[in-house]
C-alpha atoms as a PDB file:
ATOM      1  CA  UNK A   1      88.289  86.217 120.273  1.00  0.00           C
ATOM      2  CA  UNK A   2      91.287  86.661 118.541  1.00  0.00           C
ATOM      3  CA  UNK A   3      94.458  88.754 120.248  1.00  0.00           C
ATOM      4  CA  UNK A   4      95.687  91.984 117.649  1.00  0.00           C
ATOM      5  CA  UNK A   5      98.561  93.315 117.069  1.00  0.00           C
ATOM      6  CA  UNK A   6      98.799  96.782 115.025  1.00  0.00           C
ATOM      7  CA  UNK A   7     101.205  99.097 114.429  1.00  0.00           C
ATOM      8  CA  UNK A   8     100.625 102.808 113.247  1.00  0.00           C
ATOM      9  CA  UNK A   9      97.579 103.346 114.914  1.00  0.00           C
ATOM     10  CA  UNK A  10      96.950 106.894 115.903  1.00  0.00           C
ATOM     11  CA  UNK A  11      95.170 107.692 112.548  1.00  0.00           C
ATOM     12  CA  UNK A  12      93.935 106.662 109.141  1.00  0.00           C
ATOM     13  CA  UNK A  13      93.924 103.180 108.175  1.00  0.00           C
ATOM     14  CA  UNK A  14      95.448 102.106 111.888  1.00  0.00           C
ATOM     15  CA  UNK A  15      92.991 104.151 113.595  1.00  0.00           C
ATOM     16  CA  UNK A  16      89.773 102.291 111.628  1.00  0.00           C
ATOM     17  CA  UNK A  17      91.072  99.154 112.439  1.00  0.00           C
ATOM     18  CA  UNK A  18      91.498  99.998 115.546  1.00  0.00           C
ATOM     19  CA  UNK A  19      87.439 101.002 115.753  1.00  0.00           C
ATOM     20  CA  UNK A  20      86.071  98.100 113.820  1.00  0.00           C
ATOM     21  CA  UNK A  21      88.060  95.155 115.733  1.00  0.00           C
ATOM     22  CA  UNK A  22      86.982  96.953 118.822  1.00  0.00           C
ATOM     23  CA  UNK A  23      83.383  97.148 117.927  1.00  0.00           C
ATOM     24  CA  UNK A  24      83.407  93.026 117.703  1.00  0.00           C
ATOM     25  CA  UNK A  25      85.123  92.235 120.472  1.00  0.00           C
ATOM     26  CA  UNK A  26      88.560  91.451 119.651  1.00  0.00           C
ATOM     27  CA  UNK A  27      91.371  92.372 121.850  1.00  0.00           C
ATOM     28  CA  UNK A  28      93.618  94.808 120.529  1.00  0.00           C
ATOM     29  CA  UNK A  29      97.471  96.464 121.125  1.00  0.00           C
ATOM     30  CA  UNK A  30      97.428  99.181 119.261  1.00  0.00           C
ATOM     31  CA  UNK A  31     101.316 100.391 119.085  1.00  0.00           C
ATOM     32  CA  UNK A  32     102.098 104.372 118.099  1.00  0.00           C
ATOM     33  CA  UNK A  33     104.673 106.632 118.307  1.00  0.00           C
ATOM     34  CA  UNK A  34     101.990 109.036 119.952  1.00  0.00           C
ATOM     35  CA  UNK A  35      98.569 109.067 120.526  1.00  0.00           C
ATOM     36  CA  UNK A  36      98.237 112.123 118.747  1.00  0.00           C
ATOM     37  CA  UNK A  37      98.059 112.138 114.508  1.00  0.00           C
ATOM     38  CA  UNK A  38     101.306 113.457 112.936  1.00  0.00           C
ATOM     39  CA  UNK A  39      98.976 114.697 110.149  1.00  0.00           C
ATOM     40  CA  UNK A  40      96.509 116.343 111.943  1.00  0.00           C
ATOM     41  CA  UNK A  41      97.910 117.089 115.702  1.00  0.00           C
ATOM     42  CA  UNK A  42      94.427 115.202 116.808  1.00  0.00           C
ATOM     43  CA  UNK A  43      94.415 112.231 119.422  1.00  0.00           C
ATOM     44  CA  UNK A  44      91.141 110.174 118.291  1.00  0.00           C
ATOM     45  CA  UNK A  45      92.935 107.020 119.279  1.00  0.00           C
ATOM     46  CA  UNK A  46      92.620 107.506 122.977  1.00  0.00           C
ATOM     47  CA  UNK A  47      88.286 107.597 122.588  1.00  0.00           C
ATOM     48  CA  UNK A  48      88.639 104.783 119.526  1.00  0.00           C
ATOM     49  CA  UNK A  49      90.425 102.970 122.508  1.00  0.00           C
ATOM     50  CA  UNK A  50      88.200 103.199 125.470  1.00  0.00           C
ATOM     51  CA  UNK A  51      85.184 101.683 123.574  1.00  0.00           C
ATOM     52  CA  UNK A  52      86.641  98.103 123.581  1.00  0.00           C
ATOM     53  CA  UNK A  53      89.462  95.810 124.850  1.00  0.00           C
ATOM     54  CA  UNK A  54      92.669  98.116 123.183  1.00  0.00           C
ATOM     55  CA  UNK A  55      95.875  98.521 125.084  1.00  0.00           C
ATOM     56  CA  UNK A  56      97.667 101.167 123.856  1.00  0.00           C
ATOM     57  CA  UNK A  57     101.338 100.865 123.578  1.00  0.00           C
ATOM     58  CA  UNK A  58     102.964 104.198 122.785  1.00  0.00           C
ATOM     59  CA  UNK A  59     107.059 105.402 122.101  1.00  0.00           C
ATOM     60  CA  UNK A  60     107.009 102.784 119.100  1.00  0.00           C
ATOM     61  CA  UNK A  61     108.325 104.141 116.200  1.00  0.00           C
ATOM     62  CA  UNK A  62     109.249 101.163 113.562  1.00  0.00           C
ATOM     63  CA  UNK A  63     111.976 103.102 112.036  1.00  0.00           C
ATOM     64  CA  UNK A  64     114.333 102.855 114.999  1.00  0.00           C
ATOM     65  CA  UNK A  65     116.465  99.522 115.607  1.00  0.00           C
ATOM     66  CA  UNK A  66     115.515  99.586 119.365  1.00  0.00           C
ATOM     67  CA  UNK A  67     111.995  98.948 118.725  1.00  0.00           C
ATOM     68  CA  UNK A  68     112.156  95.528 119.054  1.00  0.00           C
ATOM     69  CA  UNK A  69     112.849  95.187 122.468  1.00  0.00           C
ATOM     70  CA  UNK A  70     110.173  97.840 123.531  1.00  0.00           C
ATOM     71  CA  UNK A  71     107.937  95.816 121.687  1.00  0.00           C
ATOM     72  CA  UNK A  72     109.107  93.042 123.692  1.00  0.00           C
ATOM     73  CA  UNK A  73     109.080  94.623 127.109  1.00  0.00           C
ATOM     74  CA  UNK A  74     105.498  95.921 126.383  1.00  0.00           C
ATOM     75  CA  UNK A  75     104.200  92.684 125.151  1.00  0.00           C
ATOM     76  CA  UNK A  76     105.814  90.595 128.035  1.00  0.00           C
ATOM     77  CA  UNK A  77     103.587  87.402 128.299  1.00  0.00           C
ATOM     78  CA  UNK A  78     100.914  88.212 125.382  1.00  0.00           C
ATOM     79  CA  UNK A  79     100.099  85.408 122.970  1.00  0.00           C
ATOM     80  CA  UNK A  80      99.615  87.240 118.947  1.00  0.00           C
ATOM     81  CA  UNK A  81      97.077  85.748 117.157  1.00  0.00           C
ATOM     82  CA  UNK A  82      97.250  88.353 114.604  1.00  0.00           C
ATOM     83  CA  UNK A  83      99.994  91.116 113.341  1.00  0.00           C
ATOM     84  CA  UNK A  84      98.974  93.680 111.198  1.00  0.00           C
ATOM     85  CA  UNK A  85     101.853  95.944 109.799  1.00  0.00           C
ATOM     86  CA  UNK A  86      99.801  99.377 108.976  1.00  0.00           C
ATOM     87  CA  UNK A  87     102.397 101.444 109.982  1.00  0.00           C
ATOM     88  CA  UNK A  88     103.854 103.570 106.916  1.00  0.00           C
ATOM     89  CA  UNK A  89     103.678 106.715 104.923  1.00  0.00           C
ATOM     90  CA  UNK A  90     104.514 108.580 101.499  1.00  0.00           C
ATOM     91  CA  UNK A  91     107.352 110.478 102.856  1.00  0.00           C
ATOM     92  CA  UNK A  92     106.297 114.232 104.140  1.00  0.00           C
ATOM     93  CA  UNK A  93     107.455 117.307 104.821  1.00  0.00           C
ATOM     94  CA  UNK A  94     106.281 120.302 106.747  1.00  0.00           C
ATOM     95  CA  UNK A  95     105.727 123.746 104.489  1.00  0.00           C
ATOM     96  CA  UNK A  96     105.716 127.009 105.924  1.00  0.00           C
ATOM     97  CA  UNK A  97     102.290 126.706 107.711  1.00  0.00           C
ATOM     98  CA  UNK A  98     102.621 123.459 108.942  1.00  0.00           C
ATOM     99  CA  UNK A  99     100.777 121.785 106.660  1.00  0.00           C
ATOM    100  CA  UNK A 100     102.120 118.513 105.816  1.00  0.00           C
ATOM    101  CA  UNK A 101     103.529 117.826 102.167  1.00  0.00           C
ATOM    102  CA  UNK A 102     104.493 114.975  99.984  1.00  0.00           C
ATOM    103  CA  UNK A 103     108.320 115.351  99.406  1.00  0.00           C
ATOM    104  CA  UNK A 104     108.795 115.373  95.805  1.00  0.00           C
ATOM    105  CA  UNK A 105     109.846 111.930  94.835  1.00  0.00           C
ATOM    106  CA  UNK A 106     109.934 112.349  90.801  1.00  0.00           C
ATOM    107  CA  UNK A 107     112.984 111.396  88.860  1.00  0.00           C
ATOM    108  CA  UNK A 108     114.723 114.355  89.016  1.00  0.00           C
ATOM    109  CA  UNK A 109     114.141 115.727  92.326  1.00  0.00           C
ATOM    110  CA  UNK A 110     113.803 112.358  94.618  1.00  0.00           C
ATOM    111  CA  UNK A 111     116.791 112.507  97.072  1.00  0.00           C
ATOM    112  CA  UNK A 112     119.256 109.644  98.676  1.00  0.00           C
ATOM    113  CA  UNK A 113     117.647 110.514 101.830  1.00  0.00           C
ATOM    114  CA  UNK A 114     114.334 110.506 101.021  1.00  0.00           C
ATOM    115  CA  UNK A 115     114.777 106.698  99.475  1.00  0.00           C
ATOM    116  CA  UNK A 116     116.583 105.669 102.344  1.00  0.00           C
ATOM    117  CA  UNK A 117     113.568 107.111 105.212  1.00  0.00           C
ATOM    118  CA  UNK A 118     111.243 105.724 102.993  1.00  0.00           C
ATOM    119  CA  UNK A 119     112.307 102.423 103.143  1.00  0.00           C
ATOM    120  CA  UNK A 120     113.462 102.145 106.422  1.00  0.00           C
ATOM    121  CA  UNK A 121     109.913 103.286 107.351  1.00  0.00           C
ATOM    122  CA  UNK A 122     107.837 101.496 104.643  1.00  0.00           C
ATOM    123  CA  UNK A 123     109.959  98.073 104.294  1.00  0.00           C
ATOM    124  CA  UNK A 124     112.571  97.783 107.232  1.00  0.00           C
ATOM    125  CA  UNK A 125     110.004  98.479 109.971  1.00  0.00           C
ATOM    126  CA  UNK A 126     107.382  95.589 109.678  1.00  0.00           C
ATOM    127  CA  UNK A 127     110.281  92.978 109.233  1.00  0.00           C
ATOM    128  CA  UNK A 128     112.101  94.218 112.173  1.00  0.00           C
ATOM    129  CA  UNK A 129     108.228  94.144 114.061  1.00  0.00           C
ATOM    130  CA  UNK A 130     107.905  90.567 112.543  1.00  0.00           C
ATOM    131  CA  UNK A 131     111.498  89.506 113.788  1.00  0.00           C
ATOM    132  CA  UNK A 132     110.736  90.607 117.524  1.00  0.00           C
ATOM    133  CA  UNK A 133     107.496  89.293 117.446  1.00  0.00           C
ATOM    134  CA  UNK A 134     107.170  86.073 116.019  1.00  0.00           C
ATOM    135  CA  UNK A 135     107.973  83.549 118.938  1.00  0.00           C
ATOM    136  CA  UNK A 136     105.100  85.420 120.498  1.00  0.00           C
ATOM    137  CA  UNK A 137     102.103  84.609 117.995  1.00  0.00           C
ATOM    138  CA  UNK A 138      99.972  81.774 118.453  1.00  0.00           C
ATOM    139  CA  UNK A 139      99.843  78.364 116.055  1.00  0.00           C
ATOM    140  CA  UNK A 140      98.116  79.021 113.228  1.00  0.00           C
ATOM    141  CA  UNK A 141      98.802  82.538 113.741  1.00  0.00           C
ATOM    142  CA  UNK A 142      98.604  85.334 111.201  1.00  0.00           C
ATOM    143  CA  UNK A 143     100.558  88.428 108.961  1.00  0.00           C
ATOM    144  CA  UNK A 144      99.269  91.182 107.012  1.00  0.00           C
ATOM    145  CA  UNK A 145     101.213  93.419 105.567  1.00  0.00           C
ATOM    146  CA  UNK A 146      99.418  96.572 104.722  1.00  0.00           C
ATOM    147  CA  UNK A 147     101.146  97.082 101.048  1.00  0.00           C
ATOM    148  CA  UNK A 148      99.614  99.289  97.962  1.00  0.00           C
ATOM    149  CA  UNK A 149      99.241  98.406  94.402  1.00  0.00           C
ATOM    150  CA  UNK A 150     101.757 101.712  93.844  1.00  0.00           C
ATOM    151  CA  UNK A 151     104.325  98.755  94.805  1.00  0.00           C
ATOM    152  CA  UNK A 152     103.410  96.424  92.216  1.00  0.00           C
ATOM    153  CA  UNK A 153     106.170  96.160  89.186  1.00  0.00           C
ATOM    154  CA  UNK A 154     104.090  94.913  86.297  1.00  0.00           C
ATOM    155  CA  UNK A 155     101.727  97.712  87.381  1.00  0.00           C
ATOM    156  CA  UNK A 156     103.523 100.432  87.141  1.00  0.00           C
ATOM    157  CA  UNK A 157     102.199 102.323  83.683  1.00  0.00           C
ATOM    158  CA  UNK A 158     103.050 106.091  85.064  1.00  0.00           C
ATOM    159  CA  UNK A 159     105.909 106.152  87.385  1.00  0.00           C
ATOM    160  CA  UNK A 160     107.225 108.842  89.336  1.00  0.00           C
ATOM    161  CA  UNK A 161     107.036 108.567  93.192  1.00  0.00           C
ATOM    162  CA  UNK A 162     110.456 106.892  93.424  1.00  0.00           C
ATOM    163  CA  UNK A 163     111.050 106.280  97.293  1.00  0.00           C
ATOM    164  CA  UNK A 164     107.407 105.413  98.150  1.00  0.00           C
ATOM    165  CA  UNK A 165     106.928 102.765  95.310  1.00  0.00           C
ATOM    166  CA  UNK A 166     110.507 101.446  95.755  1.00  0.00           C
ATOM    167  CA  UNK A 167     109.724 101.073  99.470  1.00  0.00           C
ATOM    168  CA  UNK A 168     106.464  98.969  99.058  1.00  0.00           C
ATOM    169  CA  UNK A 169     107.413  97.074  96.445  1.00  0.00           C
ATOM    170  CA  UNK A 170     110.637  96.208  98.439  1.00  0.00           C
ATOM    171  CA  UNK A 171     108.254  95.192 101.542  1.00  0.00           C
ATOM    172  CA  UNK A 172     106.056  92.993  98.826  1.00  0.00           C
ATOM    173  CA  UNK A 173     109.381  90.807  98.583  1.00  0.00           C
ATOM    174  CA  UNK A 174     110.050  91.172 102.132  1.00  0.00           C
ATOM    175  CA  UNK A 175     106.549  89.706 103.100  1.00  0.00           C
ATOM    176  CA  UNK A 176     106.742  87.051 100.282  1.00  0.00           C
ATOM    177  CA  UNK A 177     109.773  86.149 102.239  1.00  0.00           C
ATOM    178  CA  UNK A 178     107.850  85.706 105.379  1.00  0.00           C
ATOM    179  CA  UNK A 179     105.103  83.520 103.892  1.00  0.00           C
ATOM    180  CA  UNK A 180     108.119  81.363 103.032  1.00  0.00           C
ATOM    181  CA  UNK A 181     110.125  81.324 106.441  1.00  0.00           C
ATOM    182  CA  UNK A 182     106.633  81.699 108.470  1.00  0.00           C
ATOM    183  CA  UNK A 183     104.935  78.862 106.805  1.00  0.00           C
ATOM    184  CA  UNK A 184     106.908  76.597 108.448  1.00  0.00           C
ATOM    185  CA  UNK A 185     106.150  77.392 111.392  1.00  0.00           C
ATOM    186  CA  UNK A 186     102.263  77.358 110.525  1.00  0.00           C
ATOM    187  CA  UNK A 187     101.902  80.932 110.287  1.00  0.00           C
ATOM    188  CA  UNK A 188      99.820  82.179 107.380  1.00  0.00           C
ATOM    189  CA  UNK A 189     101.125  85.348 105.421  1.00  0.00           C
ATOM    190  CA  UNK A 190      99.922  87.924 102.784  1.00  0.00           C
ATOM    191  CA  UNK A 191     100.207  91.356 102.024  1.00  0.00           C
ATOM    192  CA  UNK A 192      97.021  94.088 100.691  1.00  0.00           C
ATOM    193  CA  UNK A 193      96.338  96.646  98.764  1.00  0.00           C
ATOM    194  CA  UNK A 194      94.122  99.152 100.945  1.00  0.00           C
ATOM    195  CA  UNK A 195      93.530 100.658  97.430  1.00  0.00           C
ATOM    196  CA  UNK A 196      93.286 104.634  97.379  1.00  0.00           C
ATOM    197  CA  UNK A 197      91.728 105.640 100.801  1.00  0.00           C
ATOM    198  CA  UNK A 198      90.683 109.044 101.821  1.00  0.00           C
ATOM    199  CA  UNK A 199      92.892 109.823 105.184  1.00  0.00           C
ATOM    200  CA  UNK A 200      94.769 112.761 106.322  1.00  0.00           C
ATOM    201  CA  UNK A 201      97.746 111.683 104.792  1.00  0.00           C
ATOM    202  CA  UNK A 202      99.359 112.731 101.331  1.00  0.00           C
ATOM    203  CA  UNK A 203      97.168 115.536 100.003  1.00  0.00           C
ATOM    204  CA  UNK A 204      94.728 114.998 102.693  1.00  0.00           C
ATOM    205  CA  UNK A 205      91.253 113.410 102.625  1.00  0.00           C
ATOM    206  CA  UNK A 206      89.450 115.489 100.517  1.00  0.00           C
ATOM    207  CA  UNK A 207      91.884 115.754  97.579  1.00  0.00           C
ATOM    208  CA  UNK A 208      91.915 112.058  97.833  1.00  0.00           C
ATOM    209  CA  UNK A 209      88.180 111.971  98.022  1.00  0.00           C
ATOM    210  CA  UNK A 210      88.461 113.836  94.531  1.00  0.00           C
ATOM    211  CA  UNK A 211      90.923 111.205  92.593  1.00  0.00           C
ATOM    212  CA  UNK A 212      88.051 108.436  93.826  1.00  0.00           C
ATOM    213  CA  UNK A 213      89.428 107.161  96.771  1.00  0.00           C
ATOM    214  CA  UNK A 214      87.292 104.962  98.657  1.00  0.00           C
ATOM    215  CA  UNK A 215      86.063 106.126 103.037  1.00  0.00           C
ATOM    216  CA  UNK A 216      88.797 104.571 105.303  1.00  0.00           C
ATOM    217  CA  UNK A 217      85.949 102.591 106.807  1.00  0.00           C
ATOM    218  CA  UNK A 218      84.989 100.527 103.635  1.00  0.00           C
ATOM    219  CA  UNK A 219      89.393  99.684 103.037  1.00  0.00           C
ATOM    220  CA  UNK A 220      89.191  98.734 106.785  1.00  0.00           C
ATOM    221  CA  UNK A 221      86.145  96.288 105.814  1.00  0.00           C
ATOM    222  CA  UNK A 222      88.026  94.440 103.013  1.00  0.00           C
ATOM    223  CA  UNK A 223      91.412  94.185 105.480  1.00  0.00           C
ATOM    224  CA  UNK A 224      89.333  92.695 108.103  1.00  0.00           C
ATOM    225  CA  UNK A 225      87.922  90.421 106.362  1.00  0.00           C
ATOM    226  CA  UNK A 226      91.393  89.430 104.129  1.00  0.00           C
ATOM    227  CA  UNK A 227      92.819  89.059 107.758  1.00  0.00           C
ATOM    228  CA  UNK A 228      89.546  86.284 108.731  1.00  0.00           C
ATOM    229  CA  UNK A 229      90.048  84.921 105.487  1.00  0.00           C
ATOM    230  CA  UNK A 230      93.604  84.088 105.922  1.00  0.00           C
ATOM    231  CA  UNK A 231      94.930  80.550 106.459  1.00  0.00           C
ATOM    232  CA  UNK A 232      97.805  78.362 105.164  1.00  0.00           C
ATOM    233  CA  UNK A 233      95.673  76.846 102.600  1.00  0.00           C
ATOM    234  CA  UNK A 234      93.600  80.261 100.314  1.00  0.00           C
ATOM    235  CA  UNK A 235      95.440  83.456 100.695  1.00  0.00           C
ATOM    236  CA  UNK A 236      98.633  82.308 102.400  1.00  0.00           C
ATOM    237  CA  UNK A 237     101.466  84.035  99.992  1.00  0.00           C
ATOM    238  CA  UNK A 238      99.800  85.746  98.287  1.00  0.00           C
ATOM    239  CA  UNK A 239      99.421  90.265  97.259  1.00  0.00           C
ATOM    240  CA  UNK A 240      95.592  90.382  97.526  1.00  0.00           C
ATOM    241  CA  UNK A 241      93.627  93.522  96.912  1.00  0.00           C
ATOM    242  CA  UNK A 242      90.159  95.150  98.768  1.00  0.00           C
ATOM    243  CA  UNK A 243      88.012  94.317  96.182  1.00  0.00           C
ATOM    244  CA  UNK A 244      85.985  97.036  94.154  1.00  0.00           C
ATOM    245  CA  UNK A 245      82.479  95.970  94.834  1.00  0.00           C
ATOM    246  CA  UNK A 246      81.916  96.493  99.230  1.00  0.00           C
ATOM    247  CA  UNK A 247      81.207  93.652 101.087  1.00  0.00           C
ATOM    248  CA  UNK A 248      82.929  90.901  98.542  1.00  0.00           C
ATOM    249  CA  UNK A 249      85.762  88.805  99.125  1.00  0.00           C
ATOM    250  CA  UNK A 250      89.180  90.213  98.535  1.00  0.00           C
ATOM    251  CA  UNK A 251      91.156  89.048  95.260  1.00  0.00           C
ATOM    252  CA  UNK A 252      94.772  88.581  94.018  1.00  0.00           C
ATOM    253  CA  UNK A 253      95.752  92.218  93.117  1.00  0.00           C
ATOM    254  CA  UNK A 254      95.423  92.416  89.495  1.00  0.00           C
ATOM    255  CA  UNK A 255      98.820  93.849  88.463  1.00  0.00           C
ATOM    256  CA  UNK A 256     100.851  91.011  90.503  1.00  0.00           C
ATOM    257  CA  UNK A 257     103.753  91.310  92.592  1.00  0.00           C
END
């Protein structure tokens, strides 16, 4: 069975992947800041992990230039057949209560700052992952770069959200990049739309739930099987999408790059 790398792990999307690899078999290093959910306080991670082969690596946060070598140091000796950048967010803020918020990222109000965290989360992390990483993963190894069609250019029809959408379309040149510089070395590369996904982030799962996003579990079943699919010769390249109708292959997203 193939050996998993993931970063971002402790909830949502990360956390499902976690689960469903798990379930099969694989083995699993599921990297975090904490075990516990920044949006939520909750450690599910820790009972995801006992129920197959997961190591947990915790104190990685992808924003900070040392995580390379902790990656390294934690990692000592482990082949990668697979990397999966998850790791990412919209940007949030805590209000009064506690609650998490969306900082607001419209054209008047989005801040330096706010660009600049956003994309050193959403665009500088997984290429400074990929960089410590790489002479670790196994020929024909893999990439997937959890993306979001809020990145794609030529889809862009209602703007606003400045620092997230700048971020991952940034990373959808970054892992286009990769596919390039990877290839080479026989490692196939793509980047995914999860589409919308109900998770604790953002407004939270059930506001999400109401603007049609899809359970975390049926994204998660369109990533793992992107990530199966993957080789040099289909998907290698390419910004793919979980396809609308469960259980069928992915597709190219729709809007492009």
């Amino acid at each position: 069975m193939p050996t998993y790398l993931i970063t971002g792990t402790s909830s949502g999307i990360g956390l499902e992947l976690v689960r469903q690899l798990a379930l099969r078999g694989d083995k699993i290093y599921a990297t975090c800041r904490a075990r516990a959910s920044k949006a939520t306080g909750e450690d599910l991670l820790s009972s995801v992990a006992s129920s197959g082969d997961v190591t947990v690596v915790e104190g990685i946060d992808t924003m900070d230039d040392g995580v390379g070598a902790a990656l390294k140091a934690a990692l000592a000796g482990v082949t990668l057949d697979v990397i999966i950048h998850n790791a990412g967010g919209l940007n949030t803020t805590r209000d009064l209560k506690g609650m998490e918020t969306m900082m607001d990222q419209s054209f008047d109000n989005v801040t330096t700052a706010c660009m600049m965290d956003t994309f050193n989360l959403n665009c500088l992390g997984p290429l400074r992952v990929q960089q410590a990483l790489t002479a670790q993963m196994s020929p024909a190894g893999k990439v997937v770069v959890i993306s979001t069609g809020m990145g794609s250019i030529g889809d862009n029809g209602s703007s606003g959200v400045y620092a997230y959408r700048t971020s991952k379309a940034a990373v959808n040149m970054v892992t286009k990049n990769m596919s390039v510089d990877l290839g080479k070395k026989g490692i196939a590369v793509c980047c995914i739309n999860p589409r919308m996904v109900q998770t604790a982030f953002g407004p939270g799962a059930e506001a999400m739930k109401g603007m049609g996003a899809i359970p975390v579990d049926e994204s998660v079943e369109g990533l793992v099987k992107a990530a199966d699919q993957l080789t040099l010769e289909n998907n290698h390249g390419k910004f793919l999408s979980v396809p609308k109708e469960r259980g069928t292959d992915p597709v190219e997203f729709p809007g492009g790059w």
